[in-house]
Protein backbone atom coordinates (compact mmCIF):
# COMPACT_ATOMS: atom_id res chain seq x y z
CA UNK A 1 70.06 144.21 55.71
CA UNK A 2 73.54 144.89 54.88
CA UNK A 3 74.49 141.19 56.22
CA UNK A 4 72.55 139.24 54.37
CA UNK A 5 74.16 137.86 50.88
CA UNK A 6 72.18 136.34 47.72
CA UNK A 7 73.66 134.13 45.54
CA UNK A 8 72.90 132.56 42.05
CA UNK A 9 74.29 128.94 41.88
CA UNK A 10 75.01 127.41 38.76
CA UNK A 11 75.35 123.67 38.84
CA UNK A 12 78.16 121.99 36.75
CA UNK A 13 78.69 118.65 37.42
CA UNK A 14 76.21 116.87 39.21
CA UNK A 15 78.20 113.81 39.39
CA UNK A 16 81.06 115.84 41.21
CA UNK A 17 78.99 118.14 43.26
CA UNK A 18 80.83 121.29 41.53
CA UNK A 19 79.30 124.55 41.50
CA UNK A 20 79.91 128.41 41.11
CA UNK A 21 77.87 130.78 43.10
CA UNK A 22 77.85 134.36 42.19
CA UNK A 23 77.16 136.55 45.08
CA UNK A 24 74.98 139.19 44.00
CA UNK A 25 74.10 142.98 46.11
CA UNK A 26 70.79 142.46 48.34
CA UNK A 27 69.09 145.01 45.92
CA UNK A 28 70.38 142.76 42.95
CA UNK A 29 72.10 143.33 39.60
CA UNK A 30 75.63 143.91 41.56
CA UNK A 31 77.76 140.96 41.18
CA UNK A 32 80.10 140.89 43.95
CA UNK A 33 82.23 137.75 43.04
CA UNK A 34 81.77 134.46 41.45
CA UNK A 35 82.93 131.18 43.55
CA UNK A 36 83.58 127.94 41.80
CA UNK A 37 82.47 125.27 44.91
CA UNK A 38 83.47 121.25 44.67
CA UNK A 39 81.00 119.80 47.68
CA UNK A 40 83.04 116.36 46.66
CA UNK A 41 86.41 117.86 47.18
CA UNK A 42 85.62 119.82 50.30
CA UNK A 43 86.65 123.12 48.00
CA UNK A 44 85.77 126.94 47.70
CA UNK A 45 87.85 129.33 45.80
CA UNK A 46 87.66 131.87 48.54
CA UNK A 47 89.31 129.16 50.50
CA UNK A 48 88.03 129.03 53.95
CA UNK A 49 86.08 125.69 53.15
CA UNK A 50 89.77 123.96 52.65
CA UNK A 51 91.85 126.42 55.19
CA UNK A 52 89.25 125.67 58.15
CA UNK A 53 87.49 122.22 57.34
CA UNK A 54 84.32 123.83 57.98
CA UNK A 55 81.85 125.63 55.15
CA UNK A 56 81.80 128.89 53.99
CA UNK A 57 78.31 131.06 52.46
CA UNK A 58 79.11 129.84 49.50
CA UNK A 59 79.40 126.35 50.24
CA UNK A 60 75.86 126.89 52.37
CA UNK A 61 74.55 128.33 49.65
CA UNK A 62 75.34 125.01 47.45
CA UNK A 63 74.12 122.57 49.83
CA UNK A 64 70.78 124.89 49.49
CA UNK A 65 70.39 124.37 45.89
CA UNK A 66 71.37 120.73 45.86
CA UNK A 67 68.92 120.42 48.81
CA UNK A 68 72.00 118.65 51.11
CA UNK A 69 72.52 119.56 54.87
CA UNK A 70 75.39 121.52 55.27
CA UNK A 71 75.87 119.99 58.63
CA UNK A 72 77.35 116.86 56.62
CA UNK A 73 80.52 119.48 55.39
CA UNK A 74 81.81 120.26 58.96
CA UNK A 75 84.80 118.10 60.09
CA UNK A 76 84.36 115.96 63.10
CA UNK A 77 86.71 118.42 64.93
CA UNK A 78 84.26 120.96 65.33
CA UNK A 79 81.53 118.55 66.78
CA UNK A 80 80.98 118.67 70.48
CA UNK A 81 81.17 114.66 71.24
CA UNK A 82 85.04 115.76 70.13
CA UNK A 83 85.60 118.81 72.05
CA UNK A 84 84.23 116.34 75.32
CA UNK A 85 86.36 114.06 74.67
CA UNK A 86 89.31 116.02 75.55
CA UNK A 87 88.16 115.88 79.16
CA UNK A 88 88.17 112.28 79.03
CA UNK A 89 92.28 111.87 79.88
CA UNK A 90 92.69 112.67 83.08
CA UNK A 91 95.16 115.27 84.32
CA UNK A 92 97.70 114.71 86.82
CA UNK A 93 97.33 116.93 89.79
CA UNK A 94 99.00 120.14 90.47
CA UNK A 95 102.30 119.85 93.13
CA UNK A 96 101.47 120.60 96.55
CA UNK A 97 102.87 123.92 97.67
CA UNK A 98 104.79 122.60 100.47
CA UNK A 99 106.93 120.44 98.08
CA UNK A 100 107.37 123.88 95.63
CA UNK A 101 110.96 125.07 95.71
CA UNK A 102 111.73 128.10 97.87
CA UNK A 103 111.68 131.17 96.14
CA UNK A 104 113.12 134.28 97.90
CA UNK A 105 111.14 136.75 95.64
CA UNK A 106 113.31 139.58 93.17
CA UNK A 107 116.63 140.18 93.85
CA UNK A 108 115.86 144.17 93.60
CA UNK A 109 112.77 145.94 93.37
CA UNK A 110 113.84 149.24 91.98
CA UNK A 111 115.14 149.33 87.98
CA UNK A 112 118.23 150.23 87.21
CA UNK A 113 119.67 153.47 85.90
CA UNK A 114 121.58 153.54 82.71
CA UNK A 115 125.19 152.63 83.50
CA UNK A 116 124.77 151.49 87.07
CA UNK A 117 126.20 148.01 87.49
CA UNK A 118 127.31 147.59 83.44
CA UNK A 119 123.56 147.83 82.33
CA UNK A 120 123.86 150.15 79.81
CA UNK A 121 127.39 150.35 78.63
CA UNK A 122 128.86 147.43 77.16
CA UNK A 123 132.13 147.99 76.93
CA UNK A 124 134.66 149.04 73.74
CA UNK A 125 134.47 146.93 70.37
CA UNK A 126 137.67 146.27 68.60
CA UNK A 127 137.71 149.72 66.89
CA UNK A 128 137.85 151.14 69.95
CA UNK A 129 134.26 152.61 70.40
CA UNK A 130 131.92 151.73 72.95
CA UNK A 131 128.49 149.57 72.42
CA UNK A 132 125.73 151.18 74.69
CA UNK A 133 122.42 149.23 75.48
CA UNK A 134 119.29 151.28 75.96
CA UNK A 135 116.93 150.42 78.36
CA UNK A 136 113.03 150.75 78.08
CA UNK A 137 110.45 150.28 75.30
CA UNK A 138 112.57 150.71 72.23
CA UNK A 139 115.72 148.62 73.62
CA UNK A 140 118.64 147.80 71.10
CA UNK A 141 122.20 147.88 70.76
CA UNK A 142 123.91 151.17 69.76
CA UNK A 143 127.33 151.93 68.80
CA UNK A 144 128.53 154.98 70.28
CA UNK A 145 130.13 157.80 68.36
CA UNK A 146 133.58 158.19 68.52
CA UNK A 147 133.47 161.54 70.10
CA UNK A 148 131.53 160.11 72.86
C-alpha cells in the first residue's frame, strides 16, 4: 500500500500533449507534488523522463488519462531488438596463451616497512626538512617537523 501513487491529471493543451499531475497520498487529500508533463516534448519536471529517455509515474499516469500506450515514450535504446544487436559484431578472439608475454610473477611478496629501500622517506626539501610518505590506507605526503 505504501507503493502505490494516485494522481489527478489536469489536461492543458491537447494540441501539445501538456499536462500537470498532482500526486496525491493513497488515503487522499495530501498533495505530494504537482508535475507539469509535455508527452510532445518528451518532458517531466521531476526530470527523469528527459535525464533517462524513458517515462516516469507521472508521465504513465498521462498516457492513462489521454488513453496513449506508454510503451510509445521509451527510446529505442531500451528495446531488446537493440540490446541484440550488440551481439551482432563479432569479437575478435582472445590471444592464445602460448603467444602471452612471459611474466615472472611479483618482484617481492612481503610489503615493505617504512623507510626500507627509500619508501617512506623522501628525502630533504629546500628548507631543509624532510618529506615522509606514509604507507597504508590513509597514504599522503607529510612534511616532517623540524625537530624530527
Amino acid at each position: 500500500m505504501r507503493d502505490s501513487r494516485c494522481f489527478t491529471v489536469t489536461l492543458f493543451d491537447r494540441h501539445n500533449s501538456e499536462f500537470e499531475a498532482t500526486q496525491t497520498s493513497p488515503a487522499g487529500g495530501f498533495s505530494l507534488g504537482t508535475y507539469r508533463v509535455s508527452l510532445r516534448d518528451h518532458t517531466c519536471d521531476c526530470g527523469y523522463f528527459q535525464a533517462l529517455h524513458y517515462p516516469c509515474m507521472h508521465d504513465v499516469a498521462c498516457c492513462a488519462r489521454s488513453r496513449v500506450s506508454w510503451a510509445s515514450y521509451v527510446h529505442d535504446v531500451y528495446r531488446m531488438t537493440e540490446v541484440f544487436s550488440v551481439y551482432r559484431i563479432g569479437f575478435a578472439p582472445p590471444i592464445p596463451e602460448g603467444y602471452w608475454p612471459p611474466h615472472g610473477g611479483p618482484s617481492s611478496s612481503r610489503i615493505p616497512v617504512c623507510g626500507e629501500q627509500g619508501h617512506c622517506v623522501l628525502g630533504p626539501c629546500e628548507s631543509g626538512r624532510t618529506w615522509i610518505r606514509q604507507v597504508g590506507h590513509g597514504a599522503r605526503l607529510l612534511l616532517a617537523p623540524p625537530w624530527a
